[in-house]
Structure formats: C-alpha cells, structure tokens
PDB file of N, CA and C in Angstrom:
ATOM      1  N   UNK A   1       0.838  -1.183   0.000  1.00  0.00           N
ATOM      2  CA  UNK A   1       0.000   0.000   0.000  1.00  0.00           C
ATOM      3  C   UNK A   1       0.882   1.244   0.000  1.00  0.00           C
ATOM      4  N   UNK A   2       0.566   2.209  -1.090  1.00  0.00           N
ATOM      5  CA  UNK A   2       1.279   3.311  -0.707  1.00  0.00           C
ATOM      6  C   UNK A   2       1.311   4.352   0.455  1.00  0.00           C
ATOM      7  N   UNK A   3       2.384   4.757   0.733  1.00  0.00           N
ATOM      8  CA  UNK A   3       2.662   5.731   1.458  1.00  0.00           C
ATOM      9  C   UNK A   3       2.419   7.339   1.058  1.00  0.00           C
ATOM     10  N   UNK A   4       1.713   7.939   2.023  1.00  0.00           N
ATOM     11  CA  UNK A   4       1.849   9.759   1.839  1.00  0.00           C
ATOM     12  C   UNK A   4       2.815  10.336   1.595  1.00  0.00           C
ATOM     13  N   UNK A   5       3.636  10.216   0.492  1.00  0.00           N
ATOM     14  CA  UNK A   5       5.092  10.749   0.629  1.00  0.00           C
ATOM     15  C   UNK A   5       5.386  12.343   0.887  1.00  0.00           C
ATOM     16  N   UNK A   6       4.015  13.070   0.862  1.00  0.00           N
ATOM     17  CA  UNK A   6       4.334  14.420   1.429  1.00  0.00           C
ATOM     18  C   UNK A   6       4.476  14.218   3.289  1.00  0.00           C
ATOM     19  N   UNK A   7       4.134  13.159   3.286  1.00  0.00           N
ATOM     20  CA  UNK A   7       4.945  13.225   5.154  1.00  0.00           C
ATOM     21  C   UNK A   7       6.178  13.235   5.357  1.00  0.00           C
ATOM     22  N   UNK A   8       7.019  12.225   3.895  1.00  0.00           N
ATOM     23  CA  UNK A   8       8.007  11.794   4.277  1.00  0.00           C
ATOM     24  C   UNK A   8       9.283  13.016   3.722  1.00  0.00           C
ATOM     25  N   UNK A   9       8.440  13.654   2.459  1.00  0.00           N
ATOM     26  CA  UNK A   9       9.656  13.917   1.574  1.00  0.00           C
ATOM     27  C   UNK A   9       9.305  15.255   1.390  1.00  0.00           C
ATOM     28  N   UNK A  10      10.080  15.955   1.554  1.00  0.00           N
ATOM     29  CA  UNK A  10      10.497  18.384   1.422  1.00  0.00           C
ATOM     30  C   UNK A  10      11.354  18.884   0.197  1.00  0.00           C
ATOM     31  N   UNK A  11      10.910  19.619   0.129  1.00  0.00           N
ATOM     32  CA  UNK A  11      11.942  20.217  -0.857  1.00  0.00           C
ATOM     33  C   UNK A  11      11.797  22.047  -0.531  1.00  0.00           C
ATOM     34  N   UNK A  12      12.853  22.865   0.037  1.00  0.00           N
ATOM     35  CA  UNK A  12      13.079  24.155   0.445  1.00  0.00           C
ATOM     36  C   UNK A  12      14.162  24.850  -0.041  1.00  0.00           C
ATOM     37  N   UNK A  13      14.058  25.422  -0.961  1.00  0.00           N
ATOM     38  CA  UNK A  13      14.680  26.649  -1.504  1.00  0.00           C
ATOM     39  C   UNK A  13      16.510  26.484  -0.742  1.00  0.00           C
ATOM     40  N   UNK A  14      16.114  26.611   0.571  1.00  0.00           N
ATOM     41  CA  UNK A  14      17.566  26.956   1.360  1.00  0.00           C
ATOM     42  C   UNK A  14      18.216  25.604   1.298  1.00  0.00           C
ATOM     43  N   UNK A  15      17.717  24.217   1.157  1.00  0.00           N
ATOM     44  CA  UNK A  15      18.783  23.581   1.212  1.00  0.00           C
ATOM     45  C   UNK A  15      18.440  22.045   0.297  1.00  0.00           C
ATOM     46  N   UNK A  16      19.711  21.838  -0.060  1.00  0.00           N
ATOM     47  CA  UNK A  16      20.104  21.308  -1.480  1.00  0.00           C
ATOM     48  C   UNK A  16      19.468  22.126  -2.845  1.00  0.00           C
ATOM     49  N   UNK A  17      19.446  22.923  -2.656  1.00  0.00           N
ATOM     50  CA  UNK A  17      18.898  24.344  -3.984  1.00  0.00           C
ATOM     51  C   UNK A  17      17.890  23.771  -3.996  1.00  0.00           C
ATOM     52  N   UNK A  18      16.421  23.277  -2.807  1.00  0.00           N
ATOM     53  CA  UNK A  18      15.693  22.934  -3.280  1.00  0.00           C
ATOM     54  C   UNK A  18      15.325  21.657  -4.199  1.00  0.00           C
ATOM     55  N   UNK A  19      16.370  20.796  -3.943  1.00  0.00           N
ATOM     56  CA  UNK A  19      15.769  19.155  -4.962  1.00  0.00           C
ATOM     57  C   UNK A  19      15.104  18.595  -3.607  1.00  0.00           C
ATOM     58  N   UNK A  20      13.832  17.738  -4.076  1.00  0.00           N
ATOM     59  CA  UNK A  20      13.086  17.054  -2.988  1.00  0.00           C
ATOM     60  C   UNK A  20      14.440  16.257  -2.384  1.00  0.00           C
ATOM     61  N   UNK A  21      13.738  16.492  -0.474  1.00  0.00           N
ATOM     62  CA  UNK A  21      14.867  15.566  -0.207  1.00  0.00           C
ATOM     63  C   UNK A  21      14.129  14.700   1.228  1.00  0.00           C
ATOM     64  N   UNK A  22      14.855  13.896   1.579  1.00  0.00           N
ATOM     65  CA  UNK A  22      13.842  12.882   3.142  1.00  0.00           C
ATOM     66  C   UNK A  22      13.729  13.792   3.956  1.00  0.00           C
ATOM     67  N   UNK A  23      12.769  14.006   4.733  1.00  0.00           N
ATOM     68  CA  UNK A  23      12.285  15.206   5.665  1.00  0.00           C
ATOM     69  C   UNK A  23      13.107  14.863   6.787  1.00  0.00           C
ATOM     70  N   UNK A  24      14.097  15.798   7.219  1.00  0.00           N
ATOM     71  CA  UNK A  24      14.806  15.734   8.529  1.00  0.00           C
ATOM     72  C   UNK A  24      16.342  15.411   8.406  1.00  0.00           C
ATOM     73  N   UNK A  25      16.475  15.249   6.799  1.00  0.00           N
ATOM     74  CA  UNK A  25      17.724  15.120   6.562  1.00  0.00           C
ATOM     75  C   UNK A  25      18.426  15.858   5.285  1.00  0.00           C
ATOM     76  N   UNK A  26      19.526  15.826   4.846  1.00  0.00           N
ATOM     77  CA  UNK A  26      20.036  16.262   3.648  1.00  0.00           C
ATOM     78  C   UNK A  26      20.028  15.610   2.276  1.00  0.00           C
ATOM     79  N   UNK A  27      19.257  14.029   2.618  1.00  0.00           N
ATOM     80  CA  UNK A  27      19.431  12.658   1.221  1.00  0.00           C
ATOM     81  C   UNK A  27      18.874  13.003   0.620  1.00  0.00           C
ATOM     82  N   UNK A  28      19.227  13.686  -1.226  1.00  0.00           N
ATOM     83  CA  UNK A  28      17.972  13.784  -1.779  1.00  0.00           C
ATOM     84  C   UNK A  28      17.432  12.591  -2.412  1.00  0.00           C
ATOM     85  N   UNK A  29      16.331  13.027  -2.727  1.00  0.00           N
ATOM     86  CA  UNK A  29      15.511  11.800  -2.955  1.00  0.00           C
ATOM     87  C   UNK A  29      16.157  11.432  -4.190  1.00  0.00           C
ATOM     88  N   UNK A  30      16.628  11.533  -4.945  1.00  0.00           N
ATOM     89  CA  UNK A  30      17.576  11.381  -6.382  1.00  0.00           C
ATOM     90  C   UNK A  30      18.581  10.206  -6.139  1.00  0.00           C
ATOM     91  N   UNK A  31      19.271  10.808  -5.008  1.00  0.00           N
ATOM     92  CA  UNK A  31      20.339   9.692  -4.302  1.00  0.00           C
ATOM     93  C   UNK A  31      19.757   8.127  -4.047  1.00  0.00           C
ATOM     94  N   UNK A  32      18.462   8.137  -3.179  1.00  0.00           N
ATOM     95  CA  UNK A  32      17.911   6.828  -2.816  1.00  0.00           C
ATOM     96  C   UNK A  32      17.161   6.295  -4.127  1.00  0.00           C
ATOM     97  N   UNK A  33      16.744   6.825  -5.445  1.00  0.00           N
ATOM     98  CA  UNK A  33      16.333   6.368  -6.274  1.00  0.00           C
ATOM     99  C   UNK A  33      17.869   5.926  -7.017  1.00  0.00           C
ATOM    100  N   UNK A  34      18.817   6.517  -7.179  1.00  0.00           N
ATOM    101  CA  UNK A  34      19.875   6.135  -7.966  1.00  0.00           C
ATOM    102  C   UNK A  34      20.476   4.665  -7.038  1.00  0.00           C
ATOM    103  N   UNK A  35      20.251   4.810  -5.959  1.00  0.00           N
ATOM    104  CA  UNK A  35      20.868   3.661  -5.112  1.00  0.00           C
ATOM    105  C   UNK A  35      20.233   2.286  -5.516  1.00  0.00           C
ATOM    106  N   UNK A  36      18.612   2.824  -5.574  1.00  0.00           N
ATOM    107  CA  UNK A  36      17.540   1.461  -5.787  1.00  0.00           C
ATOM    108  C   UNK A  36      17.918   0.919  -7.317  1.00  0.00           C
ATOM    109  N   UNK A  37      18.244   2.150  -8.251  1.00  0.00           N
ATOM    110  CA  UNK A  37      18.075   1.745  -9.646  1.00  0.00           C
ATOM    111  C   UNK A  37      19.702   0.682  -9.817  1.00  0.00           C
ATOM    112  N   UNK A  38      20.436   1.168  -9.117  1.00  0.00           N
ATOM    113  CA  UNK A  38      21.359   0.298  -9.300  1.00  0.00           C
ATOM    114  C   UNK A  38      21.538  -1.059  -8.770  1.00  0.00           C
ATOM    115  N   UNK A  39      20.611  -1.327  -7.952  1.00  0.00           N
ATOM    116  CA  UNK A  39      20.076  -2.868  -7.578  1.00  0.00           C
ATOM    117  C   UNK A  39      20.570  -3.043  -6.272  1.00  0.00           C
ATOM    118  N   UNK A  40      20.541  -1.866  -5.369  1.00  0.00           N
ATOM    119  CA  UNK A  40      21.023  -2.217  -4.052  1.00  0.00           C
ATOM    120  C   UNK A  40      19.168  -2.432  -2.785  1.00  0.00           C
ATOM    121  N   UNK A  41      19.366  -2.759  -2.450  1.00  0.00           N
ATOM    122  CA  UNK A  41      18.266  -3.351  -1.775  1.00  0.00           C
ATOM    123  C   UNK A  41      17.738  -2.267  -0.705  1.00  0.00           C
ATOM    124  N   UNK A  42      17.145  -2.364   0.269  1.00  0.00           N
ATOM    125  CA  UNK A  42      16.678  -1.255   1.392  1.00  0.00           C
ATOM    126  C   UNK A  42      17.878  -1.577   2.209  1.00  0.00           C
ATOM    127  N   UNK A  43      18.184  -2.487   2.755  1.00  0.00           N
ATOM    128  CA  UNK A  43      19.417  -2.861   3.555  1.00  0.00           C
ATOM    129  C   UNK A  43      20.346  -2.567   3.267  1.00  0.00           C
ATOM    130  N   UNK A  44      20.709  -2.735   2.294  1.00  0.00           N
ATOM    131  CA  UNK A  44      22.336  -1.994   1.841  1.00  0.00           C
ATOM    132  C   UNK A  44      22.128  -0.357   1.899  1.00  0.00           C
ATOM    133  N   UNK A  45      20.857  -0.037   1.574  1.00  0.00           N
ATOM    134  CA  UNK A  45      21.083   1.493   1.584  1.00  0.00           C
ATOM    135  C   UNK A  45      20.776   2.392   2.853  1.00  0.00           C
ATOM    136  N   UNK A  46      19.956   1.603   3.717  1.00  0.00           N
ATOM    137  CA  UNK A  46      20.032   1.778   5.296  1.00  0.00           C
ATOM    138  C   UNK A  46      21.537   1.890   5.945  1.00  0.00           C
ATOM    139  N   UNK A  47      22.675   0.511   5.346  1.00  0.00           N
ATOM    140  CA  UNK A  47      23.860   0.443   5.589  1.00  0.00           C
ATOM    141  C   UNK A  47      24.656   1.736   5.441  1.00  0.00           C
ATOM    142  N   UNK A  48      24.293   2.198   4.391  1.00  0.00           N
ATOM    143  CA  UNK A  48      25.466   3.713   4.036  1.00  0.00           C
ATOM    144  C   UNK A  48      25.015   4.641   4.619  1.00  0.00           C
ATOM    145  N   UNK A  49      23.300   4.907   4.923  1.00  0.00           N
ATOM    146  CA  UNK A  49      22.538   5.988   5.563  1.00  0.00           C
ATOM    147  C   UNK A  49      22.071   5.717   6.363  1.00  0.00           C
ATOM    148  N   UNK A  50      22.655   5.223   7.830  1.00  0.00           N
ATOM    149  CA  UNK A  50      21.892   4.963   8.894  1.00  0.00           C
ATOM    150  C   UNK A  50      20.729   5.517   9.620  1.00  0.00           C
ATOM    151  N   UNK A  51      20.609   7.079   9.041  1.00  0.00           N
ATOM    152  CA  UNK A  51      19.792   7.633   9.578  1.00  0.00           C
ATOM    153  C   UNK A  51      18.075   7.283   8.603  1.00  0.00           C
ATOM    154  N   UNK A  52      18.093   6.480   7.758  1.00  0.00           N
ATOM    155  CA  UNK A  52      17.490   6.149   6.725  1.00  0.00           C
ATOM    156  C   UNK A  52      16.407   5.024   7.260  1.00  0.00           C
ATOM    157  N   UNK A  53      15.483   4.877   6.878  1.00  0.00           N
ATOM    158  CA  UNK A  53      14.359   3.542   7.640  1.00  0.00           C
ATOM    159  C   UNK A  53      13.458   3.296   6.363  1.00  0.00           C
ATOM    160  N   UNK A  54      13.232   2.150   6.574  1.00  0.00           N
ATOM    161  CA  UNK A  54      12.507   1.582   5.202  1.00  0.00           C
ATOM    162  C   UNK A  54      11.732   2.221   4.495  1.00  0.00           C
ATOM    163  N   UNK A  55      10.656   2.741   5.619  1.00  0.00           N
ATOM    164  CA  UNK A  55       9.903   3.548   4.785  1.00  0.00           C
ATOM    165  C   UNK A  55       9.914   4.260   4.319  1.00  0.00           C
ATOM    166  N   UNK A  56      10.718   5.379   4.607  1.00  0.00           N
ATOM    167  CA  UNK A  56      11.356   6.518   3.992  1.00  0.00           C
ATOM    168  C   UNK A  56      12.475   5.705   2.764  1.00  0.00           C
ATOM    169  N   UNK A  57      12.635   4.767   2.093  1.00  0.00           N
ATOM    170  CA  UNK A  57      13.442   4.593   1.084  1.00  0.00           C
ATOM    171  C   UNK A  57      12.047   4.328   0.082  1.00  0.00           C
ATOM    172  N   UNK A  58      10.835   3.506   0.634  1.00  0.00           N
ATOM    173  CA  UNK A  58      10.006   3.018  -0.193  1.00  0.00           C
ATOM    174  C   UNK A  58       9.146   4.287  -0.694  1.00  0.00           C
ATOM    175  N   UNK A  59       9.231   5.523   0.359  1.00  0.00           N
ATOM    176  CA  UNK A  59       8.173   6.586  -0.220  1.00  0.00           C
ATOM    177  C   UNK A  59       8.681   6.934  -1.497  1.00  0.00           C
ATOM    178  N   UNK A  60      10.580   7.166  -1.402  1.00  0.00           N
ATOM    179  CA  UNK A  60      10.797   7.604  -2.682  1.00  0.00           C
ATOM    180  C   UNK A  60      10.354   7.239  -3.879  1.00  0.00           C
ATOM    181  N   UNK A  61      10.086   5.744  -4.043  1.00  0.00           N
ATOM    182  CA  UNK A  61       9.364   5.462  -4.831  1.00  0.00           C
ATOM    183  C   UNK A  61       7.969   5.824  -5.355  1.00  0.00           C
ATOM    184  N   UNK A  62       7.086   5.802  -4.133  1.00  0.00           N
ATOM    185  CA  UNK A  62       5.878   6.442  -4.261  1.00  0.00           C
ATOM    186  C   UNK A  62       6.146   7.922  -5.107  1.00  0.00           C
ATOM    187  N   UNK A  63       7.367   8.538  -4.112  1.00  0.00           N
ATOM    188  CA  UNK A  63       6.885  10.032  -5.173  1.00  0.00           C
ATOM    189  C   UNK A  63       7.891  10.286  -6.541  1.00  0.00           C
ATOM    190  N   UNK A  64       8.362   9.275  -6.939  1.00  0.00           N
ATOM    191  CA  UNK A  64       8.466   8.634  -8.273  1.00  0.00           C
ATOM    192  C   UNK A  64       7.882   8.101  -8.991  1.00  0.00           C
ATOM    193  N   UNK A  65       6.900   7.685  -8.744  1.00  0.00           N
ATOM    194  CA  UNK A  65       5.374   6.777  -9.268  1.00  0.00           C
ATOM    195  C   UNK A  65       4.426   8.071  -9.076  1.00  0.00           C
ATOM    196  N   UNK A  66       4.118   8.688  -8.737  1.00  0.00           N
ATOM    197  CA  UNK A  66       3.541  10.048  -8.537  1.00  0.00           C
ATOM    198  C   UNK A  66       3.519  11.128  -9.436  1.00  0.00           C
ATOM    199  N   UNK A  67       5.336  11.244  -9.740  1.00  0.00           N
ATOM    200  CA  UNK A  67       5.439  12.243 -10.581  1.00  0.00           C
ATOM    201  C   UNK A  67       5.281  11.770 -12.267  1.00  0.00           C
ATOM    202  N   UNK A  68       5.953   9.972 -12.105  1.00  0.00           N
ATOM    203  CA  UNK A  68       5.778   9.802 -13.524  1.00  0.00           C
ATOM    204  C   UNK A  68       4.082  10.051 -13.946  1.00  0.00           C
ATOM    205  N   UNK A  69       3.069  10.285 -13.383  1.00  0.00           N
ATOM    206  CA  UNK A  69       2.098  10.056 -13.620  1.00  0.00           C
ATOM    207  C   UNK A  69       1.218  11.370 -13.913  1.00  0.00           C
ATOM    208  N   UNK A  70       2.024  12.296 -13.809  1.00  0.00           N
ATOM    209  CA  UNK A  70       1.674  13.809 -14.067  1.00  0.00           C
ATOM    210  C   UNK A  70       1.429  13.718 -15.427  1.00  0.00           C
ATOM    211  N   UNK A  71       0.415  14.566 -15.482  1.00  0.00           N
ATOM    212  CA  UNK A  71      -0.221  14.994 -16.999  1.00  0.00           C
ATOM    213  C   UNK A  71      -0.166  16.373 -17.141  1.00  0.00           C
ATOM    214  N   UNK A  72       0.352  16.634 -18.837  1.00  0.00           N
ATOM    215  CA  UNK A  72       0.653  18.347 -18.658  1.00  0.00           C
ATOM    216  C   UNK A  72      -1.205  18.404 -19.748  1.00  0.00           C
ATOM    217  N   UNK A  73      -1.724  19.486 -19.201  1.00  0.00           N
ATOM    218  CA  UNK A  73      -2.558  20.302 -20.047  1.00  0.00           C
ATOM    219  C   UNK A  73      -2.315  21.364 -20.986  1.00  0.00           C
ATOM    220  N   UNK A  74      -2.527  20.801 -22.461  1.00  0.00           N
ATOM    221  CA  UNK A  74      -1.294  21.583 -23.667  1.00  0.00           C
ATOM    222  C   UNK A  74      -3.492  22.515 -23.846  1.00  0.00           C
TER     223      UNK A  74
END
C-alpha cells in the first residue's frame, strides 16, 4: 500500500537548492532512487545511511510513481 510521501519527503529553496529531499535530513531523494536503480536493496542502503528507515526509502518510490504520472494540459 502506498505511502503519503508528502509526510516523508520536502523540498526548500535553502537547502540542497531545493531538490526534494527525506524530511529531517540532507538525502535527496535522487540519491535513494539512484541507489535502488542500481540494484542495491533497502538494507544496503540503510547500511550507508543509517539515519534512513525503510519507509522513507520506499516513499521515494511512491513520489516517483507520482510524478511519472503527471499529466501536462497543452
């Protein structure tokens, strides 16, 4: 079941120029999608980012599945 990823995930002007990032930390969400795409698991990427917890790796997904799903009105 998906997750609310506006609980999990910020994006603010003052820090990382603004790329969405995990709420309470500096990871942007770019990082934990590049980690997943390269076939590392939740565990291995908990391993490098301890401050990191499952769910917060799985929202990224959610708000990757989210955005692919945007429709522009031409």
């Amino acid at each position: 079941m998906p997750t609310n990823w506006r609980e999990h995930i910020i994006s603010t002007p003052d820090v990382l120029r603004g790329k969405p990032r995990i709420k309470g930390t500096r990871i942007p969400v770019s990082l934990v999608l590049g980690y997943l795409a390269s076939g590392n698991s939740s565990e291995q990427i908990i391993y490098e980012f301890p401050d990191l917890v499952k769910e917060q790796i799985l929202t990224c997904l959610d708000y990757a599945r989210d955005l692919s799903d945007f429709e522009t009105v031409a």
